[in-house]
PDB file of N, CA and C in Angstrom:
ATOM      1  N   UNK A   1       0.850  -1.162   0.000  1.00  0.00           N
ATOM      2  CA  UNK A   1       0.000   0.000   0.000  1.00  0.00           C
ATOM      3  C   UNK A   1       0.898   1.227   0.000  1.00  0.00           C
ATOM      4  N   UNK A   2       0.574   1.799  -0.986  1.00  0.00           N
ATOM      5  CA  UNK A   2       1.360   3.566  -0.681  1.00  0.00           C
ATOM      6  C   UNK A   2       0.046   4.778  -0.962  1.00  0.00           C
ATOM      7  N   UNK A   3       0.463   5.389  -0.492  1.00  0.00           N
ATOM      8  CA  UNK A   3       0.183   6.373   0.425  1.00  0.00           C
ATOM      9  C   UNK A   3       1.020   8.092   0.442  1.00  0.00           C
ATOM     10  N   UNK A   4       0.820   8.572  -0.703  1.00  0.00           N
ATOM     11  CA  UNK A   4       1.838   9.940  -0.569  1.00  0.00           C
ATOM     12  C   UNK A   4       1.383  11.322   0.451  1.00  0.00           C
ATOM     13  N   UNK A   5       0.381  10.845   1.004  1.00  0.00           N
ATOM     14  CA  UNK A   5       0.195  11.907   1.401  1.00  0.00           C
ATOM     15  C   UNK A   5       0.241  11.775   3.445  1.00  0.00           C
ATOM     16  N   UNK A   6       0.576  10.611   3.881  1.00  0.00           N
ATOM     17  CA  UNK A   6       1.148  10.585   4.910  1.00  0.00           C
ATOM     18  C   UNK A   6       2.323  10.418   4.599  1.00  0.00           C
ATOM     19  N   UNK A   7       2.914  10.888   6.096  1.00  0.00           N
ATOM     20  CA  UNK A   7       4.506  10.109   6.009  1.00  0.00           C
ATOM     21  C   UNK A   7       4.704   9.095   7.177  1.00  0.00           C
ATOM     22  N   UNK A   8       4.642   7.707   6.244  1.00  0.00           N
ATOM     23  CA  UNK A   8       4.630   6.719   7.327  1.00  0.00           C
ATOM     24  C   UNK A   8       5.696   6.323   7.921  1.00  0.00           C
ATOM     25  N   UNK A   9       7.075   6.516   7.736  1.00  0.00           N
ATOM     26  CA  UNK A   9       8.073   6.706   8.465  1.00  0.00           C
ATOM     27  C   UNK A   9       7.673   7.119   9.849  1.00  0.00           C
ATOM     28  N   UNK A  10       7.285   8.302  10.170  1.00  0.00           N
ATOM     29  CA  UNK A  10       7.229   9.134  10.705  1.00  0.00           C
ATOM     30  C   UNK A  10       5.623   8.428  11.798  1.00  0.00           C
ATOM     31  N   UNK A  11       4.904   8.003  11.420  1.00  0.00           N
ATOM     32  CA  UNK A  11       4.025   7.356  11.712  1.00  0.00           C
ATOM     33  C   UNK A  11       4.093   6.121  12.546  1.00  0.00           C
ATOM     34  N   UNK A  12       5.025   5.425  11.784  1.00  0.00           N
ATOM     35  CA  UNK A  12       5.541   3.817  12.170  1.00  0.00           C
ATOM     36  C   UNK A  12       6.134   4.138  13.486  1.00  0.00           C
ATOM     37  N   UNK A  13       6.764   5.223  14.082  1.00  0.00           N
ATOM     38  CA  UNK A  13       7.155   5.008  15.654  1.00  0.00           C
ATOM     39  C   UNK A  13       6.401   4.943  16.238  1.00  0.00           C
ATOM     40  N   UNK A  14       4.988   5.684  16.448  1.00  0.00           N
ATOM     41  CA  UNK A  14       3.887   4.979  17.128  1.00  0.00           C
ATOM     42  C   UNK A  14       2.819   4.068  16.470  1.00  0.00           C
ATOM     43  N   UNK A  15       3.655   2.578  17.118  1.00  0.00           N
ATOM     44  CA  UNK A  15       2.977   1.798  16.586  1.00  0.00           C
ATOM     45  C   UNK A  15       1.134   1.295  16.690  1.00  0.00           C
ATOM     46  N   UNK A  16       0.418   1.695  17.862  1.00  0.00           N
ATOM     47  CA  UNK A  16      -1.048   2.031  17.809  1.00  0.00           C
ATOM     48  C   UNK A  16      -1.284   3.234  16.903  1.00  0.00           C
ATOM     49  N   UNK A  17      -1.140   3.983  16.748  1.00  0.00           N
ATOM     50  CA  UNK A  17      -1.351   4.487  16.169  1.00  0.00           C
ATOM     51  C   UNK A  17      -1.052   4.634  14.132  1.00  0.00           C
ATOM     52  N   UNK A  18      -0.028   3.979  13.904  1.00  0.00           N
ATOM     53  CA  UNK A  18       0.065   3.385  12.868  1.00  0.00           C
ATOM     54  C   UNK A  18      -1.196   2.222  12.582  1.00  0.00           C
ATOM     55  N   UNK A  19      -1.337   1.348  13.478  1.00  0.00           N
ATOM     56  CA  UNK A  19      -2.172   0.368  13.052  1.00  0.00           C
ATOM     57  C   UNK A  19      -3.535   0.850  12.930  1.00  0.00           C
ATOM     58  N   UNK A  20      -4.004   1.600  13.793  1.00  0.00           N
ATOM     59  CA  UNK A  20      -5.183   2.298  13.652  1.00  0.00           C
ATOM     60  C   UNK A  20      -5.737   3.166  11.832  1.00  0.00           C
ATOM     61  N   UNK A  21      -4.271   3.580  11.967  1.00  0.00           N
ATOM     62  CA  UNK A  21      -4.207   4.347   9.906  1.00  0.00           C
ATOM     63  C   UNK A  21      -4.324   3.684   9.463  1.00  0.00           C
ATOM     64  N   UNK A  22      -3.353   2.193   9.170  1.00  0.00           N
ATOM     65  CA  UNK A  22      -3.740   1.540   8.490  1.00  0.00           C
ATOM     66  C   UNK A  22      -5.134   0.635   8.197  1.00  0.00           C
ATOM     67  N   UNK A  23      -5.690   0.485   9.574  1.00  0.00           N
ATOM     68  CA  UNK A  23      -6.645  -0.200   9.136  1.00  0.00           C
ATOM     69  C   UNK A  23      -7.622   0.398   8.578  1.00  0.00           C
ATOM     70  N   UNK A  24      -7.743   1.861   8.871  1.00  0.00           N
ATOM     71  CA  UNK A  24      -9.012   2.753   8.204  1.00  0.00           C
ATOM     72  C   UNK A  24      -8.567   2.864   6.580  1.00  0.00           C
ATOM     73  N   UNK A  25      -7.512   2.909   6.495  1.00  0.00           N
ATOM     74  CA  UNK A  25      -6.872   2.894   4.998  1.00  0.00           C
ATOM     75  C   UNK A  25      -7.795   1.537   4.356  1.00  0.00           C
ATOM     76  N   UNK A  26      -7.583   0.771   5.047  1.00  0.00           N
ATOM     77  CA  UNK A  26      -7.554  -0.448   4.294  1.00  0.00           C
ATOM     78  C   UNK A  26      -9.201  -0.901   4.058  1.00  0.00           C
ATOM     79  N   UNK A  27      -9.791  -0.468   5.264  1.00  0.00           N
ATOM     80  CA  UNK A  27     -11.414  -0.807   5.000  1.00  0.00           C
ATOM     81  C   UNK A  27     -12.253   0.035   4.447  1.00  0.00           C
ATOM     82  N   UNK A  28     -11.373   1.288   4.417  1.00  0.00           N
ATOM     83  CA  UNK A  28     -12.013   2.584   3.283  1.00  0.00           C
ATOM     84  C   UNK A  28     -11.589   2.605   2.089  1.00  0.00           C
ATOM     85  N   UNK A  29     -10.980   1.876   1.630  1.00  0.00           N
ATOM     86  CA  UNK A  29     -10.042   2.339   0.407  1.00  0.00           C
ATOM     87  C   UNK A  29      -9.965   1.221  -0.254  1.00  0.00           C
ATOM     88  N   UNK A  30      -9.919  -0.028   0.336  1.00  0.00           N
ATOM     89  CA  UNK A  30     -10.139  -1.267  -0.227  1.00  0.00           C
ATOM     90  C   UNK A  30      -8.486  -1.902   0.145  1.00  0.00           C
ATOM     91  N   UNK A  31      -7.942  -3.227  -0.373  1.00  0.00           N
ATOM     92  CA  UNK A  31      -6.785  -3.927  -0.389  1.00  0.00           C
ATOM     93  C   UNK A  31      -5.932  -4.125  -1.528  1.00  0.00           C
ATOM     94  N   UNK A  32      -4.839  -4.164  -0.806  1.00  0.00           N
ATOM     95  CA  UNK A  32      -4.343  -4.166  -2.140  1.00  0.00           C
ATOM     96  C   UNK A  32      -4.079  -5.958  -2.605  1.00  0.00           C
ATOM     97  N   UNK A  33      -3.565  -6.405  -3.782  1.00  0.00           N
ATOM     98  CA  UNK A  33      -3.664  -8.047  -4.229  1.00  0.00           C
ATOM     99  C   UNK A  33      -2.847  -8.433  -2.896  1.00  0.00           C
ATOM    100  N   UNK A  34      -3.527  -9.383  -2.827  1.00  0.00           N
ATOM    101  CA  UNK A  34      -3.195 -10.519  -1.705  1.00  0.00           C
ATOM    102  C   UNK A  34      -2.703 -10.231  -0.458  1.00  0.00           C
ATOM    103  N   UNK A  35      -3.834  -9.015  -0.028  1.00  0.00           N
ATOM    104  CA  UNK A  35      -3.455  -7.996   1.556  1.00  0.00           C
ATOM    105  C   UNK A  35      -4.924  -8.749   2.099  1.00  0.00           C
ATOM    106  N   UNK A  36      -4.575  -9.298   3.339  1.00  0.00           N
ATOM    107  CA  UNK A  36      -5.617  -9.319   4.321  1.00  0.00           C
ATOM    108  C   UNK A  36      -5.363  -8.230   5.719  1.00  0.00           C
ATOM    109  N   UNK A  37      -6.778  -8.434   6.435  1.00  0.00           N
ATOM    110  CA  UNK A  37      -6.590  -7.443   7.312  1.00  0.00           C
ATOM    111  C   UNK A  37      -6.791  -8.527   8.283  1.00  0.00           C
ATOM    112  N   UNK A  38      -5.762  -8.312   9.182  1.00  0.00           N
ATOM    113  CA  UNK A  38      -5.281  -8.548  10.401  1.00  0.00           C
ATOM    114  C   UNK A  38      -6.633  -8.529  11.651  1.00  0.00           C
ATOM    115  N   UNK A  39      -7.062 -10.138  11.622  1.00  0.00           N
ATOM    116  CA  UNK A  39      -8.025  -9.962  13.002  1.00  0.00           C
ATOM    117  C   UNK A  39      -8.223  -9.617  13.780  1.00  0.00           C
ATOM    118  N   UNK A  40      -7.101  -9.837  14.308  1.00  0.00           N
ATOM    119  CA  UNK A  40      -6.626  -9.569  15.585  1.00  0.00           C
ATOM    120  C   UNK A  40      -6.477  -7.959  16.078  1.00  0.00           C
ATOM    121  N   UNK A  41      -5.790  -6.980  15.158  1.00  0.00           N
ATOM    122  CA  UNK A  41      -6.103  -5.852  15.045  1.00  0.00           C
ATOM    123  C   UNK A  41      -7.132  -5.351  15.082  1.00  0.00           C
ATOM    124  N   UNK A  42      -7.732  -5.620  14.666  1.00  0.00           N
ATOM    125  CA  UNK A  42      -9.523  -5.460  13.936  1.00  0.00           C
ATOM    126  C   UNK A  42     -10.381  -5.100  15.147  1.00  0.00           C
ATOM    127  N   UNK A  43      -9.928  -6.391  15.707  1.00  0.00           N
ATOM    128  CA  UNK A  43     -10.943  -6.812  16.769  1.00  0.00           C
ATOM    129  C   UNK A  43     -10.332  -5.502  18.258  1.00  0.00           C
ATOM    130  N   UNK A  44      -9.315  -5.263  18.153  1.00  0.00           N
ATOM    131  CA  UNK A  44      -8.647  -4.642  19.126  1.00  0.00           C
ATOM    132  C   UNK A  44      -8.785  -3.088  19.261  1.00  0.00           C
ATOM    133  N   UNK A  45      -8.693  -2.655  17.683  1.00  0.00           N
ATOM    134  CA  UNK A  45      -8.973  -0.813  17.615  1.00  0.00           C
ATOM    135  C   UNK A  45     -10.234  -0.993  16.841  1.00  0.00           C
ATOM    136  N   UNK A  46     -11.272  -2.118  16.468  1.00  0.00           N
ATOM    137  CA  UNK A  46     -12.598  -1.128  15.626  1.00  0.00           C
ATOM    138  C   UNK A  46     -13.122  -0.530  16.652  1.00  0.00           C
ATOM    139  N   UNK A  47     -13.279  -0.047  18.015  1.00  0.00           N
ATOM    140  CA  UNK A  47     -13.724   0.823  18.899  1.00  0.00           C
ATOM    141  C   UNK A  47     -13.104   2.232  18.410  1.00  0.00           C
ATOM    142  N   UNK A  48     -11.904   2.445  18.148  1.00  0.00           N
ATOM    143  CA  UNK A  48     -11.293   3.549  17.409  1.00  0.00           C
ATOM    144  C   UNK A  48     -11.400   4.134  16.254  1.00  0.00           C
ATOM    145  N   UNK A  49     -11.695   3.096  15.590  1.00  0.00           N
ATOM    146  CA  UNK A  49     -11.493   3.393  14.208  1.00  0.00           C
ATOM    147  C   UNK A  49     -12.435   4.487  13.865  1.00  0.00           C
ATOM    148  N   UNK A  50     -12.211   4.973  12.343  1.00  0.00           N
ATOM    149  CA  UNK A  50     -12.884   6.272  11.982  1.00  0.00           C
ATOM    150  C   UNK A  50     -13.471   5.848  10.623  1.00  0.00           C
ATOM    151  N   UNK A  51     -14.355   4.747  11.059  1.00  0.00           N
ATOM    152  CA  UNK A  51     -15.517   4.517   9.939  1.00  0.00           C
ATOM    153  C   UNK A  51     -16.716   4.253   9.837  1.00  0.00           C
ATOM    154  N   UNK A  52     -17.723   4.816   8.424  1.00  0.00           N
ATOM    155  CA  UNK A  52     -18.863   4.730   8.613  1.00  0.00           C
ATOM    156  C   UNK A  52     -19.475   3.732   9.386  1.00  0.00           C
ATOM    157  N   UNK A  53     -20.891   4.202   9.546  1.00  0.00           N
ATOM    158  CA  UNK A  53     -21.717   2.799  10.399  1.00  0.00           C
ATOM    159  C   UNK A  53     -21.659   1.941   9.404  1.00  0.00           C
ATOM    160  N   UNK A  54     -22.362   1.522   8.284  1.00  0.00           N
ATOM    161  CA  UNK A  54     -22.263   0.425   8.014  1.00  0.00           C
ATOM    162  C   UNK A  54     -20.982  -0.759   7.679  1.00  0.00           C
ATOM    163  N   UNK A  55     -19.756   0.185   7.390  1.00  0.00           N
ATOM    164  CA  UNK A  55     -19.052  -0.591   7.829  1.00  0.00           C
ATOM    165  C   UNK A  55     -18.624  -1.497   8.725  1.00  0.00           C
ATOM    166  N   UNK A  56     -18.789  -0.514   9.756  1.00  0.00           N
ATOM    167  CA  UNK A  56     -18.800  -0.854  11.451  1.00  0.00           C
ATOM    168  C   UNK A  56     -19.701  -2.186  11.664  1.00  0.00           C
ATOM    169  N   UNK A  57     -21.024  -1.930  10.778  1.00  0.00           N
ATOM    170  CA  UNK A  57     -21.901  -3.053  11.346  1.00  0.00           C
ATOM    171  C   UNK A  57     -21.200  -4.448  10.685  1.00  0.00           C
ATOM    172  N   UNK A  58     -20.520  -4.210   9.393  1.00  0.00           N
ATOM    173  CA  UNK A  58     -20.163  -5.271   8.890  1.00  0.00           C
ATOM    174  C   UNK A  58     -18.906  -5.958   9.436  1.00  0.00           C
ATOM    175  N   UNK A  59     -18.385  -5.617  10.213  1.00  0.00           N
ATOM    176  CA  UNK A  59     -16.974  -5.857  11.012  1.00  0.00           C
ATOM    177  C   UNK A  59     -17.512  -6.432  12.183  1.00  0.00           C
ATOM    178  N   UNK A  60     -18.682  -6.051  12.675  1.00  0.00           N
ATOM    179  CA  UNK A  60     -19.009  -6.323  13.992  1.00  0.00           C
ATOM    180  C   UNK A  60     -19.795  -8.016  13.681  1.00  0.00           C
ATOM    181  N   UNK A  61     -20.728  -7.923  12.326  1.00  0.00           N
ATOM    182  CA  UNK A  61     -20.836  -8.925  12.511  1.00  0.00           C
ATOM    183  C   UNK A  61     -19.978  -9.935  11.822  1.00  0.00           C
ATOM    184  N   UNK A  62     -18.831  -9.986  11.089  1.00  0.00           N
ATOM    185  CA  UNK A  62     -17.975 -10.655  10.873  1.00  0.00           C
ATOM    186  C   UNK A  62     -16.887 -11.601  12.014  1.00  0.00           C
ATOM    187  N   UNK A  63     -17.190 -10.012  12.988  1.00  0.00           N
ATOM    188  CA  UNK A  63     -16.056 -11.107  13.776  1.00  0.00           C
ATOM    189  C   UNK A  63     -16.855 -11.510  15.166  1.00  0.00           C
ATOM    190  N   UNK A  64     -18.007 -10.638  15.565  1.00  0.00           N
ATOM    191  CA  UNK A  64     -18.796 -11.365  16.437  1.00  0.00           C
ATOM    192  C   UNK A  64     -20.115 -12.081  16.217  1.00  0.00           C
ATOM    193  N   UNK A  65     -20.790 -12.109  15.225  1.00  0.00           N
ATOM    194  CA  UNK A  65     -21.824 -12.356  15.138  1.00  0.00           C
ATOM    195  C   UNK A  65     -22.627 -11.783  15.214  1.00  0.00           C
ATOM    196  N   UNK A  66     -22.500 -10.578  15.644  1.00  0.00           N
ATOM    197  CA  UNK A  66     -23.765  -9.370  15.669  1.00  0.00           C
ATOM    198  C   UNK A  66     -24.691  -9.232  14.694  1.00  0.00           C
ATOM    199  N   UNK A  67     -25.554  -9.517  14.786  1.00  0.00           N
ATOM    200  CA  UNK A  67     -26.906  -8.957  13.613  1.00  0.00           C
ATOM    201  C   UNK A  67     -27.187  -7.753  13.902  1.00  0.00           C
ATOM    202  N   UNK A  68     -27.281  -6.905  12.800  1.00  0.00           N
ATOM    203  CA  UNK A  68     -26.917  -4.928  12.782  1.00  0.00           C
ATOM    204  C   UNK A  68     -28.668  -4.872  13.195  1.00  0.00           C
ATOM    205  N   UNK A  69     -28.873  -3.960  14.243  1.00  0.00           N
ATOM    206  CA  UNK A  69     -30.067  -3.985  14.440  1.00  0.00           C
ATOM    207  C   UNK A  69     -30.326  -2.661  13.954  1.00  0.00           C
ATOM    208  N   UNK A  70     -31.504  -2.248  12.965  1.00  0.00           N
ATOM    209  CA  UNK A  70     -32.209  -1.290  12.354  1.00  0.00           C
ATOM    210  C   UNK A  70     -33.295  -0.579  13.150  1.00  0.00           C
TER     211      UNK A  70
END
């Protein structure tokens, strides 16, 4: 994944906070060939993360089972 308009150098020393970018990168923006996103992450900052609801609902029920209630 690149990215010109951060500087992830600069990013990568804080590593929560790197992972947090990346993952909004990655569930907003899509993957790149043969990038998965990290469960374990997932499961750890989607309380943080900075994405729409329905995303949100789809993460929630992916990794818990949640049915998105309307």
């Amino acid at each position: 994944m690149r990215n010109r308009n951060t500087n992830t150098l600069k990013l990568k020393k804080n590593p929560s906070a790197y992972a947090v970018w990346r993952l909004e990168q990655q569930l907003n923006y899509g993957l790149s060939e043969n990038e998965k996103i990290n469960r374990v992450e997932l499961k750890k900052y989607l309380p943080v993360l900075n994405i729409d609801a329905d995303t949100r609902k789809l993460c929630e029920y992916l990794l818990y089972g949640k049915k998105p209630s309307y």
